[in-house]
N, C-alpha and C. Protein backbone atom coordinates (compact mmCIF):
# COMPACT_ATOMS: atom_id res chain seq x y z
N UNK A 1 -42.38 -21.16 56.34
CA UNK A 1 -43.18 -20.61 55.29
C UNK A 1 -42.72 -21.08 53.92
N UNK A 2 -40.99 -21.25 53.90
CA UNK A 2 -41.15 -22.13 52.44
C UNK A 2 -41.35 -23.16 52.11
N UNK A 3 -41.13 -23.80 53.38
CA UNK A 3 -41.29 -25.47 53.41
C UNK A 3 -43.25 -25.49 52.97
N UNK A 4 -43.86 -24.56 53.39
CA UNK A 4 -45.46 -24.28 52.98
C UNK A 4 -45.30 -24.23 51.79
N UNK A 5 -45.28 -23.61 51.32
CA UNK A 5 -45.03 -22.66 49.52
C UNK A 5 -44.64 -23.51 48.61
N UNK A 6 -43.35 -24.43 48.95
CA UNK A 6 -43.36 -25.92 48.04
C UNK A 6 -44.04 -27.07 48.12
N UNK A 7 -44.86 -26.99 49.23
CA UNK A 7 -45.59 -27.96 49.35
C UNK A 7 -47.18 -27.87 48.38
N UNK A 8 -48.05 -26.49 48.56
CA UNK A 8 -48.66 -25.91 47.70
C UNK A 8 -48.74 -25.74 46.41
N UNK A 9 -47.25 -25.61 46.07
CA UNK A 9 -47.41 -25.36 44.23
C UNK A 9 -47.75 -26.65 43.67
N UNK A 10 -47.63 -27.66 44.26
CA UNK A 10 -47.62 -28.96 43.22
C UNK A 10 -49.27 -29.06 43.97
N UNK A 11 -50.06 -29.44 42.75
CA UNK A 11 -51.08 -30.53 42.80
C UNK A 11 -51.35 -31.96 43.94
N UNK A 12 -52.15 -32.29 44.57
CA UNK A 12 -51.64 -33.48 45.31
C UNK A 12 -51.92 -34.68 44.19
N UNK A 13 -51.37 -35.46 43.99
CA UNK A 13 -51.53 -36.61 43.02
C UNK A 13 -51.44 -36.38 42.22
N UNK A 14 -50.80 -35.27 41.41
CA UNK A 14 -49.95 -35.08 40.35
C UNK A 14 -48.50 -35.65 40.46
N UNK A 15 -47.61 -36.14 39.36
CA UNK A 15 -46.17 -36.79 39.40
C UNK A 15 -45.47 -35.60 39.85
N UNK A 16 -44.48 -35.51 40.45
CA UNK A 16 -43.38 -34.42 40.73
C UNK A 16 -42.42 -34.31 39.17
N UNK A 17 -42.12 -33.07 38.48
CA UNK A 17 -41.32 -33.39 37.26
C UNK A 17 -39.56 -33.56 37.83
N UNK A 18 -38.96 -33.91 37.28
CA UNK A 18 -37.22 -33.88 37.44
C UNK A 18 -36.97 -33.04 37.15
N UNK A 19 -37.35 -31.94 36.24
CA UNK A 19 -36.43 -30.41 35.38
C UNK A 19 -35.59 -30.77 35.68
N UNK A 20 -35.08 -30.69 37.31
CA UNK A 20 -33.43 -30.42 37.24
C UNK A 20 -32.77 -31.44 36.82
N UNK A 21 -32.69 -32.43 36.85
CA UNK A 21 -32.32 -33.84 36.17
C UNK A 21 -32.21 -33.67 34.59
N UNK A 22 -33.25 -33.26 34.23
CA UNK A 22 -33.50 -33.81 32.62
C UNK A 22 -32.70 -32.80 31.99
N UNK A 23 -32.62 -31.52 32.62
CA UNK A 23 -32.01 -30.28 31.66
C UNK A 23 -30.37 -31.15 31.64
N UNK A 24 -29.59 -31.45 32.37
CA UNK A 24 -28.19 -31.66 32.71
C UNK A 24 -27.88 -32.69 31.09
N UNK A 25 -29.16 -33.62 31.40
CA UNK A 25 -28.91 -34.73 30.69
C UNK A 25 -29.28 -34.18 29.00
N UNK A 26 -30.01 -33.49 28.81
CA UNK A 26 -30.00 -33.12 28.01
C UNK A 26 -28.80 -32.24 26.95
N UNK A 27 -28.61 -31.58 27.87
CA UNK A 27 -27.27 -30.68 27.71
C UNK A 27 -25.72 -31.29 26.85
N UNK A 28 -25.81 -32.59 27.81
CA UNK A 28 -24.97 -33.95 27.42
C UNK A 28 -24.89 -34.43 26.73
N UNK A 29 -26.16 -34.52 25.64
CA UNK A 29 -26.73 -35.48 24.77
C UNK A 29 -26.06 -34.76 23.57
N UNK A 30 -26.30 -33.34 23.68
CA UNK A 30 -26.23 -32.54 21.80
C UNK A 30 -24.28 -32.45 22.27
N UNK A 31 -24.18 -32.61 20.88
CA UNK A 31 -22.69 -32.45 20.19
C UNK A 31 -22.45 -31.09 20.48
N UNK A 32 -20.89 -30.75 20.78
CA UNK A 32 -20.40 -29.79 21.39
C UNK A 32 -20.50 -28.95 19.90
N UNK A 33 -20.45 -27.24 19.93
CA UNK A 33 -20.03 -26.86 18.66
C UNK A 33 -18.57 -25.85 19.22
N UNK A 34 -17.61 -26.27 18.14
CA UNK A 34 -16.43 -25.89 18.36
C UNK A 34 -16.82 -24.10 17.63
N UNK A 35 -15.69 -23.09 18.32
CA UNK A 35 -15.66 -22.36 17.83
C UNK A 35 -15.18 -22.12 16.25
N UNK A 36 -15.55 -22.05 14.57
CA UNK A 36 -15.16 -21.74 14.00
C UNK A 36 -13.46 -20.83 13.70
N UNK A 37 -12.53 -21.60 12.81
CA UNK A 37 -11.27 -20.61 13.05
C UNK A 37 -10.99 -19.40 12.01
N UNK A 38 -11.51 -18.60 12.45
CA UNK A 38 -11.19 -16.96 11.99
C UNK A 38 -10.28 -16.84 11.24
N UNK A 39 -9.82 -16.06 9.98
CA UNK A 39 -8.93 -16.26 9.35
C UNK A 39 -8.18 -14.58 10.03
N UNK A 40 -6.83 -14.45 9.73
CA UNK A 40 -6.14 -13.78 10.60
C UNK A 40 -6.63 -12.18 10.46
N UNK A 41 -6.87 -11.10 10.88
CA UNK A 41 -6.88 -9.57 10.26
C UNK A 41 -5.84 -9.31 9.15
N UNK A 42 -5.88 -8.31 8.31
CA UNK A 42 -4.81 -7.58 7.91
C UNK A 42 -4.54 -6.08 8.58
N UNK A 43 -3.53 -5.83 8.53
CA UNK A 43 -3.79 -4.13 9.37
C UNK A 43 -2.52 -3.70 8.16
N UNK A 44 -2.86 -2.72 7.56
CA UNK A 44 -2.01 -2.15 6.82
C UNK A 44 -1.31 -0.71 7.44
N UNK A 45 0.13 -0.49 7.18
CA UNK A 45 1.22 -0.23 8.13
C UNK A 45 1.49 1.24 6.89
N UNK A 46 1.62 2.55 7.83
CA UNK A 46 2.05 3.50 6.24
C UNK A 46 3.21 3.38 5.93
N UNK A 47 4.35 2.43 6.85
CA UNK A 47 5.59 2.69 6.10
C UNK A 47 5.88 1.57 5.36
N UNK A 48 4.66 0.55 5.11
CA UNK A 48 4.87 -0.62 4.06
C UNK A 48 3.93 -0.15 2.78
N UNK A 49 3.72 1.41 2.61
CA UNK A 49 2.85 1.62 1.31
C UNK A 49 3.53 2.54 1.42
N UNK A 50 3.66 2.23 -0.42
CA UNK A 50 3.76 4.06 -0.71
C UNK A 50 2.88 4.18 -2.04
N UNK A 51 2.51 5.37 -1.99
CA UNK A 51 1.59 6.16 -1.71
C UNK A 51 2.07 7.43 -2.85
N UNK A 52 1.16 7.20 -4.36
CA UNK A 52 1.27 7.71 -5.83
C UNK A 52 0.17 8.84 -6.13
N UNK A 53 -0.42 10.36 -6.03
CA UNK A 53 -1.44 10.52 -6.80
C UNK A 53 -0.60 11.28 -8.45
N UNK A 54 -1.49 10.72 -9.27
CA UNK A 54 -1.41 11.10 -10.63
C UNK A 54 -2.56 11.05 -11.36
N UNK A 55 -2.49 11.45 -12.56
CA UNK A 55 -3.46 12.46 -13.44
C UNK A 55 -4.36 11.76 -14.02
N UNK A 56 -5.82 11.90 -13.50
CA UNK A 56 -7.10 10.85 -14.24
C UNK A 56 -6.23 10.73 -15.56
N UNK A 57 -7.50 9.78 -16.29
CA UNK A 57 -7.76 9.84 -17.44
C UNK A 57 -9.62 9.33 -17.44
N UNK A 58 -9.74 9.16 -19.02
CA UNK A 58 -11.62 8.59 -19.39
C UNK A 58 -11.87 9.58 -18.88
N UNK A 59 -13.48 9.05 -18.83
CA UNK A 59 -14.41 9.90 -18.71
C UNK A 59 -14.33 10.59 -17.57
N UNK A 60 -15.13 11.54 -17.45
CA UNK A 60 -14.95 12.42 -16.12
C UNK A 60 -15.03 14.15 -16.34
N UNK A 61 -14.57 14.65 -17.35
CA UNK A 61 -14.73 15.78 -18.12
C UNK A 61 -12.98 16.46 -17.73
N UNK A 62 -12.87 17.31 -17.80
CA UNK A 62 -11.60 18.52 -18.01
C UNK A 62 -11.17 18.09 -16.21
N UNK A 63 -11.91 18.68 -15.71
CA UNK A 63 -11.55 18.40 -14.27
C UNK A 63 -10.87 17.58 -13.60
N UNK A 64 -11.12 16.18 -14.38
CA UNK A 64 -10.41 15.26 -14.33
C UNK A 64 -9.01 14.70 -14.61
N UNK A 65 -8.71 15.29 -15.79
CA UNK A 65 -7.64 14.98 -16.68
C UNK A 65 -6.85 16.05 -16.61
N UNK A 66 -6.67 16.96 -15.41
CA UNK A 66 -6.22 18.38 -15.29
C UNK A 66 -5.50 18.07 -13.54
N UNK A 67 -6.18 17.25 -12.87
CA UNK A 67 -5.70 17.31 -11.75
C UNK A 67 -5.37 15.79 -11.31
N UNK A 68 -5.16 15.58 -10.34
CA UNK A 68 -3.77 14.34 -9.84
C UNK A 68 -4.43 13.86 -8.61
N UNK A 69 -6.01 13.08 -8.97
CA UNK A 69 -7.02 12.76 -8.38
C UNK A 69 -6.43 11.22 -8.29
N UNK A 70 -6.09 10.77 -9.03
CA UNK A 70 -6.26 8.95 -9.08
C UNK A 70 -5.18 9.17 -8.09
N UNK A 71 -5.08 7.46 -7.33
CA UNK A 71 -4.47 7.17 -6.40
C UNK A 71 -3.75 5.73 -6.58
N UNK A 72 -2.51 5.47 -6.34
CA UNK A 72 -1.94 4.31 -6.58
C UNK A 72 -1.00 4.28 -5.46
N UNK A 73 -1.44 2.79 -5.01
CA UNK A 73 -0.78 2.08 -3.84
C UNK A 73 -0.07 0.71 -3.81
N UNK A 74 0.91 0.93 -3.48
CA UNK A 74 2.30 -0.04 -3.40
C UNK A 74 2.47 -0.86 -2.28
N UNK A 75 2.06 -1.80 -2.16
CA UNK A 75 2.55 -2.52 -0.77
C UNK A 75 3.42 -3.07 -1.15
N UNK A 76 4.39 -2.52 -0.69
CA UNK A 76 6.11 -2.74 -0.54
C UNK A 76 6.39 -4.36 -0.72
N UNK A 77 6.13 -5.06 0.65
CA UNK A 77 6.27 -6.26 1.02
C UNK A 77 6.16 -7.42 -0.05
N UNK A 78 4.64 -6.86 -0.72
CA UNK A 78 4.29 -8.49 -1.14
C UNK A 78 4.55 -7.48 -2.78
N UNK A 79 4.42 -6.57 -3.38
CA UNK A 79 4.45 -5.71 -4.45
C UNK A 79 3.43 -6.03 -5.17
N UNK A 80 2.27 -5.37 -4.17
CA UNK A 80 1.00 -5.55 -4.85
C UNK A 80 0.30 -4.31 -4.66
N UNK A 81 -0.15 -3.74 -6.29
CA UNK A 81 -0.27 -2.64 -6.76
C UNK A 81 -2.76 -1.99 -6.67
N UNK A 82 -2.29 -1.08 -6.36
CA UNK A 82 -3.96 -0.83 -6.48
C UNK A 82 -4.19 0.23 -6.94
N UNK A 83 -5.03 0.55 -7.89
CA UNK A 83 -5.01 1.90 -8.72
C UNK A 83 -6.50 2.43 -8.39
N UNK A 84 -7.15 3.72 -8.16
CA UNK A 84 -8.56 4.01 -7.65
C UNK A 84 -8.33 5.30 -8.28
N UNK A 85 -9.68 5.52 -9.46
CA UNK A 85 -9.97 6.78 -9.77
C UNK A 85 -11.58 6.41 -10.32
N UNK A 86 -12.29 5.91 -8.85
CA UNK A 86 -13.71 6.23 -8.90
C UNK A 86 -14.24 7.21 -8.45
N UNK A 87 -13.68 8.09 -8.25
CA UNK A 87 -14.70 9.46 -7.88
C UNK A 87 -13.44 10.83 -8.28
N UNK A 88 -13.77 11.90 -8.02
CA UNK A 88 -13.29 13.29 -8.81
C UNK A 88 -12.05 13.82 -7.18
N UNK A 89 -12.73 12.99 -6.17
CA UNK A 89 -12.09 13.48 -4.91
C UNK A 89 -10.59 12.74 -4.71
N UNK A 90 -9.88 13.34 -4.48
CA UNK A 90 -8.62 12.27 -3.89
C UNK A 90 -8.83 11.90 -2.61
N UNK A 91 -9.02 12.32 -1.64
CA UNK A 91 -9.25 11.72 0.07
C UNK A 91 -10.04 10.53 -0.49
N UNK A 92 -11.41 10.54 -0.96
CA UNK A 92 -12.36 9.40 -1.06
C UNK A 92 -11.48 8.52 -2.12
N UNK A 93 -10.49 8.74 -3.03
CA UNK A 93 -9.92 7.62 -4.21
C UNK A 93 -9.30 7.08 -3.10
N UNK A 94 -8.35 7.54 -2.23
CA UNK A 94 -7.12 7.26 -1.32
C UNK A 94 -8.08 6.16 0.15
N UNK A 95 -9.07 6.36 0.61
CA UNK A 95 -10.02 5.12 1.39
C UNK A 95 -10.18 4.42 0.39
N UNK A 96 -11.11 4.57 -0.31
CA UNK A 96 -10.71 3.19 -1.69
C UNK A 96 -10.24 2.41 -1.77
N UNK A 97 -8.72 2.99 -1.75
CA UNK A 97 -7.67 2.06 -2.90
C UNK A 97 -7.36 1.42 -1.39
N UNK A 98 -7.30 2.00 -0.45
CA UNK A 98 -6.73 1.43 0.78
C UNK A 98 -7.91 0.56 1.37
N UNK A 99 -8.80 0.71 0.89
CA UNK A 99 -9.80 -0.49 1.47
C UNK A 99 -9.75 -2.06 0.36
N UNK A 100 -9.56 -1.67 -0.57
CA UNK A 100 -9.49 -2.69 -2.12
C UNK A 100 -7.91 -3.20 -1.64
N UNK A 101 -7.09 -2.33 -1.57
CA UNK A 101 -5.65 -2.98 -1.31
C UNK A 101 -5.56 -3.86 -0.01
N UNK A 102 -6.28 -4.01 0.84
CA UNK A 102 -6.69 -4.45 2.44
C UNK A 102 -7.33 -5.61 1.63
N UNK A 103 -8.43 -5.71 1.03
CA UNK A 103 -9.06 -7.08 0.58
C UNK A 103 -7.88 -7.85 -0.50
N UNK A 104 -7.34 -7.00 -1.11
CA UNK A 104 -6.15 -8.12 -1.77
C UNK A 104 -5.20 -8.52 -1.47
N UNK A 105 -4.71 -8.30 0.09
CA UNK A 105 -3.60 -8.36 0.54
C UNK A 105 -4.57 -9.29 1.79
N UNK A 106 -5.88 -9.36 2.39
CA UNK A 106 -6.60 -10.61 2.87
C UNK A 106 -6.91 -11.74 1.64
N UNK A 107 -6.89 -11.88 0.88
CA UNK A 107 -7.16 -12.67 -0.29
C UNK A 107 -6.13 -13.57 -0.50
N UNK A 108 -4.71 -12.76 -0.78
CA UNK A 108 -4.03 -13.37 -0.53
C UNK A 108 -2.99 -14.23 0.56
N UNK A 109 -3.61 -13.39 1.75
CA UNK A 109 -2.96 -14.47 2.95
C UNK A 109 -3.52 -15.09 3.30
N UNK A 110 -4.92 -15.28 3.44
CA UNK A 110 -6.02 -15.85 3.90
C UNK A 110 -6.89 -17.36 2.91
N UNK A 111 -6.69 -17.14 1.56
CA UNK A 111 -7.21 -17.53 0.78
C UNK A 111 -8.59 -18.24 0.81
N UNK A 112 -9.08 -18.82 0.48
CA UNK A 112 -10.53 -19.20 0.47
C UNK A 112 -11.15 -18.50 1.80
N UNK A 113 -10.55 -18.66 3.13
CA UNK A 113 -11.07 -18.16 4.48
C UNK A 113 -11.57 -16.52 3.93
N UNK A 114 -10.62 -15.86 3.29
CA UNK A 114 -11.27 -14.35 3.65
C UNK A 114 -12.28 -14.09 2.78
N UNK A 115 -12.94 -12.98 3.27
CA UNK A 115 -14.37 -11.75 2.64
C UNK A 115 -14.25 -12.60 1.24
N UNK A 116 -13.41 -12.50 0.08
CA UNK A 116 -13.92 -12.28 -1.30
C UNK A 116 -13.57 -13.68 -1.60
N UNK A 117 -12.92 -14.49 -0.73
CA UNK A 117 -13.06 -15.69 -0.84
C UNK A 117 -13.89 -16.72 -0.85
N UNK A 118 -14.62 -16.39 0.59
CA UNK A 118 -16.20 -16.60 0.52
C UNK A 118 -17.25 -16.62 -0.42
N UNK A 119 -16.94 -15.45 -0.78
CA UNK A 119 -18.04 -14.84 -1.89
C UNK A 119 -17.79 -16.02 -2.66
N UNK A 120 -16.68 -15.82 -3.29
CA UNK A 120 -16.07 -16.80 -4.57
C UNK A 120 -17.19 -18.26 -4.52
N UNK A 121 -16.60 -18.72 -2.96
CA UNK A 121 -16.90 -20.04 -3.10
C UNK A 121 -18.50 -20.35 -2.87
N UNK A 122 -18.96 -19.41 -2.48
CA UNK A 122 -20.54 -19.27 -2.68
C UNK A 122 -20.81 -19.31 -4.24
N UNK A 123 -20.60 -18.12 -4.98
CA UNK A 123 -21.17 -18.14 -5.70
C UNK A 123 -20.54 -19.70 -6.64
N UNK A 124 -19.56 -20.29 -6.67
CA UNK A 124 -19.81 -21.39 -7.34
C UNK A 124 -20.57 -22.41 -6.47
N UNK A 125 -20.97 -22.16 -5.79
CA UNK A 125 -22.04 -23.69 -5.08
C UNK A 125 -23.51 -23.16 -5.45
N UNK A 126 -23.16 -21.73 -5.84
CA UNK A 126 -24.68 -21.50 -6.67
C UNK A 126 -25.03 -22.20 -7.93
N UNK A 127 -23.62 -22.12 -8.62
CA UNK A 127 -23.38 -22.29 -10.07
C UNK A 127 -23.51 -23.65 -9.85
N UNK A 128 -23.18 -24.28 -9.38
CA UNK A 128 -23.20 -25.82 -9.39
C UNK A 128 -24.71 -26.28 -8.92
N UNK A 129 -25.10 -26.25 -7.82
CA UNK A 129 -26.33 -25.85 -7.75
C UNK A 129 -27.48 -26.04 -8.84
N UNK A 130 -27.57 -24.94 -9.50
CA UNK A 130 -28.25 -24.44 -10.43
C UNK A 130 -28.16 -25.34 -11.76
N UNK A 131 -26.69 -25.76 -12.01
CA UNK A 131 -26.50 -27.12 -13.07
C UNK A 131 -26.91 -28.26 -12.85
N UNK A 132 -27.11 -28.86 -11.54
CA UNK A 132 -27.56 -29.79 -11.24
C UNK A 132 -29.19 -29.86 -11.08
N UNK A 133 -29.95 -28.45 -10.94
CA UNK A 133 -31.27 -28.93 -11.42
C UNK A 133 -31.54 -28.81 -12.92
N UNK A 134 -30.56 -27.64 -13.32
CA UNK A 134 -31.10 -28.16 -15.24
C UNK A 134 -30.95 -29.85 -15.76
N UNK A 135 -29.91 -30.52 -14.87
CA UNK A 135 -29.82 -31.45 -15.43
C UNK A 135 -30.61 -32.64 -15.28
N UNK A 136 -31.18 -32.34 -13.76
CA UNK A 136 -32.29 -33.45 -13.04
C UNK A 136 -33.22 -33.14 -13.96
N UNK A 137 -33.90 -31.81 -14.55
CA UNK A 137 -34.86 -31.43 -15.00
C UNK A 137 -34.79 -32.13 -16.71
N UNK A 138 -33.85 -32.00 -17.13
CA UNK A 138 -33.56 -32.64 -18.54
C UNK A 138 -33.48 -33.96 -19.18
N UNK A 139 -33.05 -34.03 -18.02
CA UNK A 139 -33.13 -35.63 -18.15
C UNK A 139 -34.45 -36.33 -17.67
N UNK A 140 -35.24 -35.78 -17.02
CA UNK A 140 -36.39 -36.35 -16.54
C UNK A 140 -37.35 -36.15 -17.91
N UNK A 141 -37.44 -35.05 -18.48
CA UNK A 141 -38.22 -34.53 -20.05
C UNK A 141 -37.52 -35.39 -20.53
N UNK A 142 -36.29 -35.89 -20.66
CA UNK A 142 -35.92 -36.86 -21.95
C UNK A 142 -36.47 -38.44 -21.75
N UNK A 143 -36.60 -38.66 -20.52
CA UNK A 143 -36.86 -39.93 -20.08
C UNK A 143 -38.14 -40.29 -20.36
N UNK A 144 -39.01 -39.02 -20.14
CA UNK A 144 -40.43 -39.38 -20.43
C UNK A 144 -41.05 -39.17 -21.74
N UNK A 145 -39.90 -38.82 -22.60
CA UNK A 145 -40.49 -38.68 -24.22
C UNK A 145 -40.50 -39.83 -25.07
N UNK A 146 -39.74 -41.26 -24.92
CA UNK A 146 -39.92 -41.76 -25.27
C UNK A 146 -38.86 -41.99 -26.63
N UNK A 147 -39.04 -42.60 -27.55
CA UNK A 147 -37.58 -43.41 -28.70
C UNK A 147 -38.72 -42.26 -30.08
N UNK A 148 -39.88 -41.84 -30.30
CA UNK A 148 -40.33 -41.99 -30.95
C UNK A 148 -39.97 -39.93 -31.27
N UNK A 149 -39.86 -39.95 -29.59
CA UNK A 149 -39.35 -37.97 -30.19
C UNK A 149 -41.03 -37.44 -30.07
N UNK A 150 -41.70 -37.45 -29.52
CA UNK A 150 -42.90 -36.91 -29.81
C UNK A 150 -43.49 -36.77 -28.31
N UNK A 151 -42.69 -37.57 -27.83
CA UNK A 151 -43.37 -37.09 -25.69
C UNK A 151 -44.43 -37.10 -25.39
N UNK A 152 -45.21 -36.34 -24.62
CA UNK A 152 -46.64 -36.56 -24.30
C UNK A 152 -47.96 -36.13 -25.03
N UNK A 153 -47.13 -35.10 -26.00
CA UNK A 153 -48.29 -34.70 -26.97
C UNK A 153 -48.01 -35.74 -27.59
N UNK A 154 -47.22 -36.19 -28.44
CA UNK A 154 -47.65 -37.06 -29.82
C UNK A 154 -48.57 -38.36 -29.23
N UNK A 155 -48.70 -38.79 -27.75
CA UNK A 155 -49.41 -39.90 -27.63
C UNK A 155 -51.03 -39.51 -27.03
N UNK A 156 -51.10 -38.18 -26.88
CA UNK A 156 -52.41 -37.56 -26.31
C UNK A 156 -52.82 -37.30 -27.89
N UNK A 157 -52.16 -36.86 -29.40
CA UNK A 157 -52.86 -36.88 -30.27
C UNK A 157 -53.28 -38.49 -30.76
N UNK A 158 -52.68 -39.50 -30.33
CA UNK A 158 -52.95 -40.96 -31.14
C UNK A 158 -54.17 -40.95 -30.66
N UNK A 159 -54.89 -40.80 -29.66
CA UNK A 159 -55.76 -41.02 -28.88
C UNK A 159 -56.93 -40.55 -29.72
């Protein structure tokens, strides 16, 4: 019955296709893609921080400048400092500073590879980018104005 069943699906005098042939070869043909290399984690350790709250200051009203909300963090190791008094709460200053102190302590082991490194180097391929069409664009208006300074109007008024 299967030897029936493959005989049936094909057309008579239709070509038989290869699939199985062509997929292999195909496969062969495209360039391997290597895995990208990850730049390392950071995991921050509590007995390599210590760990400061003291007394807002600015804006914020009385509440602020009365209690020992801000948060300052010490990573021992490399002696790199992070100060957080964006909000009135200490638990939420203290994730903060420990999430900001985690990106500067990847920043610096990681360099260009990590989170804000990226960013960095994006946004200058924007910046560059963006200079290179003002300049295609400027130079093409200068090219077509001519020695006389007057460009396409002054020769649509000779007319």
């Amino acid at each position: 019955m299967l030897a029936a069943s493959l005989l049936t699906s094909s057309a008579p005098g239709t070509p038989k296709s290869d699939d199985a042939t062509k997929k292999p070869l195909e496969a062969a043909s495209k360039p391997l893609k290597l895995p990208k290399s990850r730049p390392s984690p950071i995991f921050l350790k509590d007995e390599e921080i210590e760990e400061k709250h003291v007394r807002g200051w600015g804006n914020g009203g009385q509440k602020l400048n009365k209690t020992s909300s801000c948060v300052q963090l010490l990573h021992i190791p490399t002696n790199t400092m992070v100060i957080c008094q964006d909000t009135r709460s200490l638990q939420q200053n203290r994730k903060i500073a420990r999430k900001r102190l985690a990106e500067k302590l990847d920043h610096l082991a990681n360099g260009e590879q990590s989170k804000t490194g990226k960013k960095i180097l994006k946004l200058k391929a924007r910046k560059h980018k963006q200079k290179q069409r003002a300049k295609r664009k400027y130079t093409s208006k200068e090219a077509g104005s001519g020695q006389d300074g007057q460009g396409e109007l002054g020769e649509k008024e000779k007319r």
